[in-house]
C-alpha atoms as a PDB file:
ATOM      1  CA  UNK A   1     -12.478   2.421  -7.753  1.00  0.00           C
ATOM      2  CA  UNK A   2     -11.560   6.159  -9.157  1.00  0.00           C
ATOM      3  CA  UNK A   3     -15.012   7.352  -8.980  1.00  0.00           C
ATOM      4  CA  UNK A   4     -15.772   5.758  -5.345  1.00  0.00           C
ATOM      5  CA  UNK A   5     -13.030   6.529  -3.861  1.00  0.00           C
ATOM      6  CA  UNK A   6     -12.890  10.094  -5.199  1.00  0.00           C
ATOM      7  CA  UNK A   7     -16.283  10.919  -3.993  1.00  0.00           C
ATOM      8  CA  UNK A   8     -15.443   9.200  -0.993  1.00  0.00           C
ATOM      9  CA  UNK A   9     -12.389  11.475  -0.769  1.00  0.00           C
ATOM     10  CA  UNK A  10     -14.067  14.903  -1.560  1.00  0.00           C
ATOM     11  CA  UNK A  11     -16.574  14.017   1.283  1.00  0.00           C
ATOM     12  CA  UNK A  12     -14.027  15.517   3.506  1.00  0.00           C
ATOM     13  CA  UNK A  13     -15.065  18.717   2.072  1.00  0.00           C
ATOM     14  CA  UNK A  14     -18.280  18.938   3.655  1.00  0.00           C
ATOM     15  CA  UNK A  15     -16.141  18.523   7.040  1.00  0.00           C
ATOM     16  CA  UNK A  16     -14.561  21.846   5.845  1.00  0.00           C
ATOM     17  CA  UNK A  17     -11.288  19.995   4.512  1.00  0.00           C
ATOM     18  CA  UNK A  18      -9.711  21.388   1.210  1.00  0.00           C
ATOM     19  CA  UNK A  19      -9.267  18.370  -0.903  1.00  0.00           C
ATOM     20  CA  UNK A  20      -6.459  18.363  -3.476  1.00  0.00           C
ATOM     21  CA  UNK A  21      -5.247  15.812  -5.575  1.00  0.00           C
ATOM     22  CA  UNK A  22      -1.412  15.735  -4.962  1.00  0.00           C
ATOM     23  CA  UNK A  23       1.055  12.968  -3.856  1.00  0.00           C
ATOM     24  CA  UNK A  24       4.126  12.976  -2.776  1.00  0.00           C
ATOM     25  CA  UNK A  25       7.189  11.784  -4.819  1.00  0.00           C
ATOM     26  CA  UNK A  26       7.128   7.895  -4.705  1.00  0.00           C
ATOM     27  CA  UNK A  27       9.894   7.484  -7.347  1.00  0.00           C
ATOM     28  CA  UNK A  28      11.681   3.834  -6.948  1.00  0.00           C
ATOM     29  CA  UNK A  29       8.789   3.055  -4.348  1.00  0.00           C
ATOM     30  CA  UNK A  30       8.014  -0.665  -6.426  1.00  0.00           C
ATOM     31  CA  UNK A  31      11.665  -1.636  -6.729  1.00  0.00           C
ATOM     32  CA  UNK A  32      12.355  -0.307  -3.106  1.00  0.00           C
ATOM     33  CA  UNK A  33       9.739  -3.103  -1.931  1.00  0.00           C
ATOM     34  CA  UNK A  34      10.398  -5.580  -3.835  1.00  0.00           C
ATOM     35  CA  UNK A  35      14.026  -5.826  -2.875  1.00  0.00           C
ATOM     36  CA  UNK A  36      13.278  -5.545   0.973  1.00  0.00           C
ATOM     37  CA  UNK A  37      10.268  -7.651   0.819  1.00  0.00           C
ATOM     38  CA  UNK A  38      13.086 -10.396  -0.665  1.00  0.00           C
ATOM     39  CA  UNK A  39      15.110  -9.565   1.753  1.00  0.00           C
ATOM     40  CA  UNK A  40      13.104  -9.914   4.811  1.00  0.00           C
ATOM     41  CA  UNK A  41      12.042 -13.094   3.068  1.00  0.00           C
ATOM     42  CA  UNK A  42      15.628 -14.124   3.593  1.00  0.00           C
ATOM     43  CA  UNK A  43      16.033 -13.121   7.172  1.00  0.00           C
ATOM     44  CA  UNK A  44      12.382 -15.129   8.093  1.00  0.00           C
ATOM     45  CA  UNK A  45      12.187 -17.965   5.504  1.00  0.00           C
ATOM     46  CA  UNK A  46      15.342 -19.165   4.131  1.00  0.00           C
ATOM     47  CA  UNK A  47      16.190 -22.016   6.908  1.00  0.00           C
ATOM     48  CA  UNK A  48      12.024 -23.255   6.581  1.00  0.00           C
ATOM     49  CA  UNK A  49      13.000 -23.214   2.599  1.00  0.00           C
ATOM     50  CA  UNK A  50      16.245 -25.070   2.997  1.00  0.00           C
ATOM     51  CA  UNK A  51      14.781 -27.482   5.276  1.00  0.00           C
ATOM     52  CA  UNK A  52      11.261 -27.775   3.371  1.00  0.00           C
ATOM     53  CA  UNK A  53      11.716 -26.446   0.213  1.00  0.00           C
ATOM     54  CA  UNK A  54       9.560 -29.613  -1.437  1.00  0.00           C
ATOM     55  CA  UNK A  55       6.344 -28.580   1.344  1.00  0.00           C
ATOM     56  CA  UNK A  56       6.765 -25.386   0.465  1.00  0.00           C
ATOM     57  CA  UNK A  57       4.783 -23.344  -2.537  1.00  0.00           C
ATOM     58  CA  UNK A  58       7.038 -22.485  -5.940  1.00  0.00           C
ATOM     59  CA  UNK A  59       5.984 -18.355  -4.960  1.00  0.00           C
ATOM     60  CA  UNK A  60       7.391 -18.558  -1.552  1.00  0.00           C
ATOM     61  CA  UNK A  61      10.652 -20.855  -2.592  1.00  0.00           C
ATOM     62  CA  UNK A  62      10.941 -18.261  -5.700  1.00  0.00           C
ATOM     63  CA  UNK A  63      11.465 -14.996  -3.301  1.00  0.00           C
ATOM     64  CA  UNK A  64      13.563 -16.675  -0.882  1.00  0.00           C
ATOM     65  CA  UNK A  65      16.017 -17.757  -3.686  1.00  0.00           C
ATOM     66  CA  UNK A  66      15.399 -13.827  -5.089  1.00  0.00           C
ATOM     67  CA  UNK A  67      16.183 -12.438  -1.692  1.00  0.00           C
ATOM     68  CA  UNK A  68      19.126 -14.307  -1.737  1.00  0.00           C
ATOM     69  CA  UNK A  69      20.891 -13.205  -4.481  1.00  0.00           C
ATOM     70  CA  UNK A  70      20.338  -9.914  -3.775  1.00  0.00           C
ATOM     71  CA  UNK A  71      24.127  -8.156  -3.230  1.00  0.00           C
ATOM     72  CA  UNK A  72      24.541  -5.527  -0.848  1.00  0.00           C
ATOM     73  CA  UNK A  73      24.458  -2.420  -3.498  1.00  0.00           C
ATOM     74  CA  UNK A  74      21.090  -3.732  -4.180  1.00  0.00           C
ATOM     75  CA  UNK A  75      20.042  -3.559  -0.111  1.00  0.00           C
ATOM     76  CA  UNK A  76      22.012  -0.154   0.250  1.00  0.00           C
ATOM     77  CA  UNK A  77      19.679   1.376  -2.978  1.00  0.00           C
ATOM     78  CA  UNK A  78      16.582  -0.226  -1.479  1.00  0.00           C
ATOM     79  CA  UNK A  79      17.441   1.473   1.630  1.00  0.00           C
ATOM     80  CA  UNK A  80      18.728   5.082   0.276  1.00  0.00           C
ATOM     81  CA  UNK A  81      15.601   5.220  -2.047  1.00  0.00           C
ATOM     82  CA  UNK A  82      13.310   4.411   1.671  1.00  0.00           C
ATOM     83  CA  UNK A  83      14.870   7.179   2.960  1.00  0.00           C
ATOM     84  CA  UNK A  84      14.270   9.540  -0.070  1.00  0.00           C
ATOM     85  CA  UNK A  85      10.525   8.529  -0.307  1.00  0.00           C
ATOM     86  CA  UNK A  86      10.385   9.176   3.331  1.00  0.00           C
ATOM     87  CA  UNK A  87      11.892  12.777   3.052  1.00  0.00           C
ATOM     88  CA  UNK A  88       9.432  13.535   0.266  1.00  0.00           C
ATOM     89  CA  UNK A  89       6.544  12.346   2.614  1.00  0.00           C
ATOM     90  CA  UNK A  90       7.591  14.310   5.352  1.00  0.00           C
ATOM     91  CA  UNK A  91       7.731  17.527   3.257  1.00  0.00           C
ATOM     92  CA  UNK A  92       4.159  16.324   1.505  1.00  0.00           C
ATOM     93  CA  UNK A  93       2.542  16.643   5.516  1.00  0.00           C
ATOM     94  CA  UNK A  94       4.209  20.039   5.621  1.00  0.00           C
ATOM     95  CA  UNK A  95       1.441  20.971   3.529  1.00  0.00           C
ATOM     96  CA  UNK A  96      -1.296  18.332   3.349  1.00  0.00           C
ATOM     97  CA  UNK A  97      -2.779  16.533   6.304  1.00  0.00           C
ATOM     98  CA  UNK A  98      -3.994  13.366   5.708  1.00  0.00           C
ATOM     99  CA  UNK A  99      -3.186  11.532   2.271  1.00  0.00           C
ATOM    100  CA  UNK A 100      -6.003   9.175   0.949  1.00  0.00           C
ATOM    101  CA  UNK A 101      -6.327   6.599  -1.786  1.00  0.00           C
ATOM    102  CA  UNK A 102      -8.395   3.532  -2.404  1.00  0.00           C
ATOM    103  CA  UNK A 103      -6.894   0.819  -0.059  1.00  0.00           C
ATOM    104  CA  UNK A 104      -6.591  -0.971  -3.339  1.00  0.00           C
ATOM    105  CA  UNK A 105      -6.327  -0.321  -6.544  1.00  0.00           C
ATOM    106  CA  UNK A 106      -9.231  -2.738  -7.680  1.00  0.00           C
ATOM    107  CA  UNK A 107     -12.347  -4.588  -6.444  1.00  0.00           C
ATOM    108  CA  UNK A 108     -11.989  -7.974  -4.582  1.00  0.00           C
ATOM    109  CA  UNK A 109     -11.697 -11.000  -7.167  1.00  0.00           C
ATOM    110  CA  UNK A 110     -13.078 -13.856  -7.765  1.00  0.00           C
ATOM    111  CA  UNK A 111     -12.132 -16.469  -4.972  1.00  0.00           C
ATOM    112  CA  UNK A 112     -10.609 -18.966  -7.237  1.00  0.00           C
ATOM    113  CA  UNK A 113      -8.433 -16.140  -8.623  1.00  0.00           C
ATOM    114  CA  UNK A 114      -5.476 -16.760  -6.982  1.00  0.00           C
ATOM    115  CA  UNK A 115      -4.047 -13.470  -7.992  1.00  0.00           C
ATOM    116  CA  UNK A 116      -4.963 -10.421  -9.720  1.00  0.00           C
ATOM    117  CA  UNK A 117      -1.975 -10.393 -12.425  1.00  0.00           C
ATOM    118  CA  UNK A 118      -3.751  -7.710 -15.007  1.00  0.00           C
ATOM    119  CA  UNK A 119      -6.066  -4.873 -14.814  1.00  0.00           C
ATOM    120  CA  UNK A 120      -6.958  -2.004 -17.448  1.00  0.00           C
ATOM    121  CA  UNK A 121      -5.338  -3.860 -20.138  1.00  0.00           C
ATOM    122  CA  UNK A 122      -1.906  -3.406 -17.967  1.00  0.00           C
ATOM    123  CA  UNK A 123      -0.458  -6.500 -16.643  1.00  0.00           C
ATOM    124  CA  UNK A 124       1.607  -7.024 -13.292  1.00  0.00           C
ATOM    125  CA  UNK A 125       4.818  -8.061 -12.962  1.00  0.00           C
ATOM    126  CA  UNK A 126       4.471  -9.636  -9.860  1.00  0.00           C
ATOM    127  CA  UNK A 127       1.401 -10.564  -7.670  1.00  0.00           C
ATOM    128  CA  UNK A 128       2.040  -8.148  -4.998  1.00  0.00           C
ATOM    129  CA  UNK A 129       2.095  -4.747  -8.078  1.00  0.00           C
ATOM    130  CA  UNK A 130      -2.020  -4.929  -7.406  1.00  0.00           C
ATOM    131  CA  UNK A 131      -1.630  -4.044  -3.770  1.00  0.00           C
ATOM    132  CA  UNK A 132       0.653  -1.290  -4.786  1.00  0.00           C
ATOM    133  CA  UNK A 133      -0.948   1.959  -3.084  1.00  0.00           C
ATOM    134  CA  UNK A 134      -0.844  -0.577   0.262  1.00  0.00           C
ATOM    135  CA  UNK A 135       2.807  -1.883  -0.192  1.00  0.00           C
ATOM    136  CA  UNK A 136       4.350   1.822  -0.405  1.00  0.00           C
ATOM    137  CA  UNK A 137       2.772   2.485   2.632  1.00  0.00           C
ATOM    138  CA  UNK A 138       5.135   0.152   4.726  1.00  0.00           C
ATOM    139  CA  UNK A 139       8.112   2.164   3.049  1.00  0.00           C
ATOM    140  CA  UNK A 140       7.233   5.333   4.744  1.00  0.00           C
ATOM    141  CA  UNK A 141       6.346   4.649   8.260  1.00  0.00           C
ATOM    142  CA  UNK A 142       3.322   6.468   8.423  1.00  0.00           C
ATOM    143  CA  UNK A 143       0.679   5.388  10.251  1.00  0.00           C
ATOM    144  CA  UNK A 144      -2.579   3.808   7.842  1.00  0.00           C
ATOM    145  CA  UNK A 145      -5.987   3.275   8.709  1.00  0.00           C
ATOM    146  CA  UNK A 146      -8.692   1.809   5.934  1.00  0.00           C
ATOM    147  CA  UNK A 147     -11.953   2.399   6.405  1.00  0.00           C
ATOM    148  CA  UNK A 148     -15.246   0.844   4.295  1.00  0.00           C
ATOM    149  CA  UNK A 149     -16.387   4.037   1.736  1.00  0.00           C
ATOM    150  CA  UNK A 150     -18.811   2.265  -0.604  1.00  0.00           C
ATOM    151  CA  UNK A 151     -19.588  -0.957  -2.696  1.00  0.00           C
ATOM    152  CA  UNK A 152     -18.952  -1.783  -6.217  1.00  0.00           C
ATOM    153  CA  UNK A 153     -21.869  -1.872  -8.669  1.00  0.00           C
ATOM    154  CA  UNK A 154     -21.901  -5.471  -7.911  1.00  0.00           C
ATOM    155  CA  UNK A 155     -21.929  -5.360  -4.122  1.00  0.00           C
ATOM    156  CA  UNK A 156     -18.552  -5.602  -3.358  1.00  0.00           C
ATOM    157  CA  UNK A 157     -16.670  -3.184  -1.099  1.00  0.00           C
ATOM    158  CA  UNK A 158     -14.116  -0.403  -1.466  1.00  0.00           C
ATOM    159  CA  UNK A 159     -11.709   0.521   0.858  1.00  0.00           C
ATOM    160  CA  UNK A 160     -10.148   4.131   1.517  1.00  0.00           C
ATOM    161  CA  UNK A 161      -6.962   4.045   2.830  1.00  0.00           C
ATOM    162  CA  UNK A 162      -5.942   7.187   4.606  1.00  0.00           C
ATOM    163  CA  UNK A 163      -2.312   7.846   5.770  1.00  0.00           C
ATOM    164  CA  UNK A 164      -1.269  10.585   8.313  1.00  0.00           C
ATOM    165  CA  UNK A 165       2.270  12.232   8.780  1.00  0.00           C
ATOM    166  CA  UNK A 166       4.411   9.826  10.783  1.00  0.00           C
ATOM    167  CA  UNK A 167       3.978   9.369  14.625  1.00  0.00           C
ATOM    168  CA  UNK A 168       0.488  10.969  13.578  1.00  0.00           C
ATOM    169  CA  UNK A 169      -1.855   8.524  14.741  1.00  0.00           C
ATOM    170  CA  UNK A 170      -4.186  11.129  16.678  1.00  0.00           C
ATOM    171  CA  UNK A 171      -5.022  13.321  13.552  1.00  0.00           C
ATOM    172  CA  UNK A 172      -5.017   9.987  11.467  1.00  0.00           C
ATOM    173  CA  UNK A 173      -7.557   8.295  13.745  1.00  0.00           C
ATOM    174  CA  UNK A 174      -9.463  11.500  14.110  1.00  0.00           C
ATOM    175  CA  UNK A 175      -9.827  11.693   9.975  1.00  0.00           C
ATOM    176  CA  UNK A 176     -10.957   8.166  10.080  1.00  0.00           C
ATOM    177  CA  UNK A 177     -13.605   8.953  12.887  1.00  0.00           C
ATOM    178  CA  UNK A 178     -15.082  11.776  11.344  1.00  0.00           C
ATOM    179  CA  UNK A 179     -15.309  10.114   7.917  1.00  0.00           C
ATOM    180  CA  UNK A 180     -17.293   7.135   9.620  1.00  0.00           C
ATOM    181  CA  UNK A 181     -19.540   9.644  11.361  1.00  0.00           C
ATOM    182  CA  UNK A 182     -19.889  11.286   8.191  1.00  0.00           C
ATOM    183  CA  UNK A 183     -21.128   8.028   6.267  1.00  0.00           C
ATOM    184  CA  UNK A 184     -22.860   6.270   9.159  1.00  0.00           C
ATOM    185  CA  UNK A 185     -20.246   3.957   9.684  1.00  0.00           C
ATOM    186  CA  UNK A 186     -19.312   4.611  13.471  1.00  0.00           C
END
Protein backbone atom coordinates (compact mmCIF):
# COMPACT_ATOMS: atom_id res chain seq x y z
CA UNK A 1 0.00 0.00 0.00
CA UNK A 2 3.19 2.42 0.86
CA UNK A 3 4.86 1.78 -2.33
CA UNK A 4 1.52 2.13 -4.57
CA UNK A 5 0.22 4.71 -3.17
CA UNK A 6 3.48 6.68 -2.97
CA UNK A 7 4.18 6.33 -6.58
CA UNK A 8 0.73 7.00 -7.13
CA UNK A 9 1.21 10.18 -5.07
CA UNK A 10 4.53 11.49 -6.65
CA UNK A 11 2.71 11.14 -10.08
CA UNK A 12 1.44 14.53 -9.35
CA UNK A 13 4.86 15.65 -10.02
CA UNK A 14 4.85 15.13 -13.57
CA UNK A 15 1.63 17.54 -13.46
CA UNK A 16 4.21 20.07 -12.08
CA UNK A 17 2.95 19.56 -8.33
CA UNK A 18 5.69 19.61 -5.53
CA UNK A 19 5.00 16.55 -3.56
CA UNK A 20 5.95 16.53 0.13
CA UNK A 21 5.34 14.17 2.67
CA UNK A 22 3.76 16.19 5.58
CA UNK A 23 0.44 15.89 7.55
CA UNK A 24 -1.18 17.86 9.56
CA UNK A 25 -1.46 17.37 13.39
CA UNK A 26 -4.11 14.58 13.94
CA UNK A 27 -3.37 14.21 17.70
CA UNK A 28 -6.59 12.59 19.61
CA UNK A 29 -8.06 12.01 15.97
CA UNK A 30 -8.89 7.89 17.03
CA UNK A 31 -10.38 8.72 20.41
CA UNK A 32 -12.19 11.85 18.89
CA UNK A 33 -14.10 9.21 16.56
CA UNK A 34 -14.64 6.75 18.52
CA UNK A 35 -16.51 8.73 21.11
CA UNK A 36 -18.75 10.56 18.44
CA UNK A 37 -19.18 7.56 16.35
CA UNK A 38 -20.80 6.11 19.95
CA UNK A 39 -22.49 8.88 20.26
CA UNK A 40 -24.25 9.26 17.05
CA UNK A 41 -24.86 5.58 17.60
CA UNK A 42 -26.95 6.75 20.51
CA UNK A 43 -28.85 9.49 18.83
CA UNK A 44 -29.77 6.82 15.63
CA UNK A 45 -29.83 3.35 17.29
CA UNK A 46 -30.59 3.24 20.85
CA UNK A 47 -34.65 2.97 20.61
CA UNK A 48 -34.05 -0.01 17.49
CA UNK A 49 -31.56 -1.57 20.36
CA UNK A 50 -34.01 -1.21 23.19
CA UNK A 51 -36.76 -2.48 21.20
CA UNK A 52 -34.63 -5.28 19.28
CA UNK A 53 -31.71 -5.72 21.07
CA UNK A 54 -32.06 -9.86 20.65
CA UNK A 55 -32.36 -9.17 16.34
CA UNK A 56 -29.74 -7.11 16.61
CA UNK A 57 -25.75 -8.07 16.15
CA UNK A 58 -23.49 -8.14 19.66
CA UNK A 59 -21.10 -5.13 17.56
CA UNK A 60 -23.99 -2.89 17.02
CA UNK A 61 -25.75 -3.59 20.68
CA UNK A 62 -21.97 -3.16 22.09
CA UNK A 63 -21.59 0.68 20.73
CA UNK A 64 -24.98 1.66 21.53
CA UNK A 65 -24.48 0.58 25.22
CA UNK A 66 -20.72 2.43 24.76
CA UNK A 67 -22.35 5.54 23.43
CA UNK A 68 -24.42 5.51 26.23
CA UNK A 69 -22.31 5.73 28.95
CA UNK A 70 -20.44 8.22 27.56
CA UNK A 71 -20.74 11.52 30.16
CA UNK A 72 -20.74 14.84 28.83
CA UNK A 73 -16.82 15.70 29.60
CA UNK A 74 -16.25 12.85 27.35
CA UNK A 75 -18.63 14.57 24.34
CA UNK A 76 -17.18 18.13 25.23
CA UNK A 77 -13.27 16.52 24.68
CA UNK A 78 -14.47 14.69 21.58
CA UNK A 79 -15.72 17.91 20.40
CA UNK A 80 -12.76 20.43 21.57
CA UNK A 81 -10.17 17.90 20.12
CA UNK A 82 -12.60 18.15 16.42
CA UNK A 83 -12.09 21.54 16.59
CA UNK A 84 -8.26 21.43 17.25
CA UNK A 85 -7.69 18.85 14.41
CA UNK A 86 -9.72 21.11 12.30
CA UNK A 87 -7.56 24.28 13.09
CA UNK A 88 -4.43 22.27 12.34
CA UNK A 89 -6.00 21.27 8.91
CA UNK A 90 -6.87 24.58 8.04
CA UNK A 91 -3.33 25.91 8.69
CA UNK A 92 -1.90 22.49 6.81
CA UNK A 93 -3.97 24.02 3.32
CA UNK A 94 -2.26 27.31 4.09
CA UNK A 95 0.60 25.64 2.69
CA UNK A 96 -0.25 22.37 0.94
CA UNK A 97 -3.05 21.89 -1.53
CA UNK A 98 -4.40 18.73 -1.71
CA UNK A 99 -3.50 16.01 1.06
CA UNK A 100 -3.35 12.33 -0.22
CA UNK A 101 -3.09 8.92 1.36
CA UNK A 102 -4.11 5.42 0.47
CA UNK A 103 -7.97 5.34 0.97
CA UNK A 104 -6.99 2.51 3.23
CA UNK A 105 -4.44 1.47 5.00
CA UNK A 106 -4.43 -2.21 3.56
CA UNK A 107 -5.61 -4.36 0.62
CA UNK A 108 -9.25 -5.70 0.53
CA UNK A 109 -9.58 -9.08 2.63
CA UNK A 110 -10.67 -12.10 2.26
CA UNK A 111 -14.60 -12.13 2.06
CA UNK A 112 -15.15 -14.40 4.93
CA UNK A 113 -12.95 -12.05 6.99
CA UNK A 114 -15.34 -10.30 8.73
CA UNK A 115 -12.87 -7.76 9.89
CA UNK A 116 -9.38 -6.86 9.50
CA UNK A 117 -8.37 -6.84 13.40
CA UNK A 118 -4.29 -7.03 12.79
CA UNK A 119 -1.86 -5.94 10.27
CA UNK A 120 2.12 -5.61 10.40
CA UNK A 121 2.26 -7.58 13.46
CA UNK A 122 0.08 -4.56 15.14
CA UNK A 123 -3.31 -5.46 16.19
CA UNK A 124 -6.56 -3.18 16.28
CA UNK A 125 -8.41 -2.28 18.98
CA UNK A 126 -11.49 -2.00 17.35
CA UNK A 127 -12.72 -2.98 13.80
CA UNK A 128 -13.13 0.43 12.54
CA UNK A 129 -8.77 1.36 13.61
CA UNK A 130 -8.16 -0.33 9.84
CA UNK A 131 -10.18 2.35 8.14
CA UNK A 132 -8.31 4.88 10.11
CA UNK A 133 -6.85 7.37 7.33
CA UNK A 134 -10.87 7.28 6.12
CA UNK A 135 -12.48 7.79 9.64
CA UNK A 136 -10.31 11.08 10.41
CA UNK A 137 -11.50 12.38 7.41
CA UNK A 138 -15.17 12.85 8.70
CA UNK A 139 -13.54 14.83 11.73
CA UNK A 140 -12.34 17.59 9.57
CA UNK A 141 -14.95 18.47 7.13
CA UNK A 142 -12.98 18.48 4.20
CA UNK A 143 -14.19 17.41 1.22
CA UNK A 144 -12.65 13.53 0.00
CA UNK A 145 -12.62 12.01 -3.22
CA UNK A 146 -10.91 8.29 -3.80
CA UNK A 147 -9.89 7.45 -6.88
CA UNK A 148 -8.53 3.72 -8.29
CA UNK A 149 -4.31 4.21 -8.46
CA UNK A 150 -3.19 0.61 -8.98
CA UNK A 151 -3.67 -3.15 -8.01
CA UNK A 152 -1.99 -5.26 -5.51
CA UNK A 153 0.48 -7.92 -6.68
CA UNK A 154 -2.43 -10.16 -6.48
CA UNK A 155 -4.95 -8.16 -8.49
CA UNK A 156 -6.61 -6.38 -6.01
CA UNK A 157 -7.10 -2.61 -6.01
CA UNK A 158 -5.73 0.40 -4.15
CA UNK A 159 -7.40 3.37 -3.49
CA UNK A 160 -5.90 7.05 -3.13
CA UNK A 161 -7.78 9.12 -1.12
CA UNK A 162 -7.20 12.78 -1.72
CA UNK A 163 -8.61 15.53 0.61
CA UNK A 164 -8.83 19.29 -0.30
CA UNK A 165 -9.08 22.36 2.15
CA UNK A 166 -12.68 22.63 3.32
CA UNK A 167 -15.50 24.05 1.05
CA UNK A 168 -12.70 23.07 -1.61
CA UNK A 169 -14.45 20.81 -3.76
CA UNK A 170 -13.37 22.61 -7.16
CA UNK A 171 -9.52 22.22 -6.62
CA UNK A 172 -10.32 18.74 -4.97
CA UNK A 173 -12.28 17.50 -7.99
CA UNK A 174 -9.84 19.14 -10.32
CA UNK A 175 -6.76 17.00 -8.52
CA UNK A 176 -8.86 13.97 -8.93
CA UNK A 177 -9.50 14.75 -12.73
CA UNK A 178 -6.13 15.33 -13.65
CA UNK A 179 -4.82 12.27 -11.79
CA UNK A 180 -7.40 10.06 -13.83
CA UNK A 181 -6.28 11.73 -17.04
CA UNK A 182 -2.90 11.15 -15.97
CA UNK A 183 -3.39 7.23 -15.46
CA UNK A 184 -6.05 6.63 -18.11
CA UNK A 185 -8.71 6.43 -15.80
CA UNK A 186 -11.15 9.26 -17.08
Amino acid sequence: MRAICGKAARSFETLGATVAEAHPDLTGAKKAFFTLRNLERVLTQAKLVEEHEAALTPTLVHYVRHGMALIAKEIGKAESVRGSIYRNVVAFFKEFDVLITPTVVAPPFAADMLHLMEMEGHKFEDYFEYLALTYVTTLIACPVISVPCDFTKGGLPVGLQIVGLPRGEMSLLSAAAAFEALHGLD
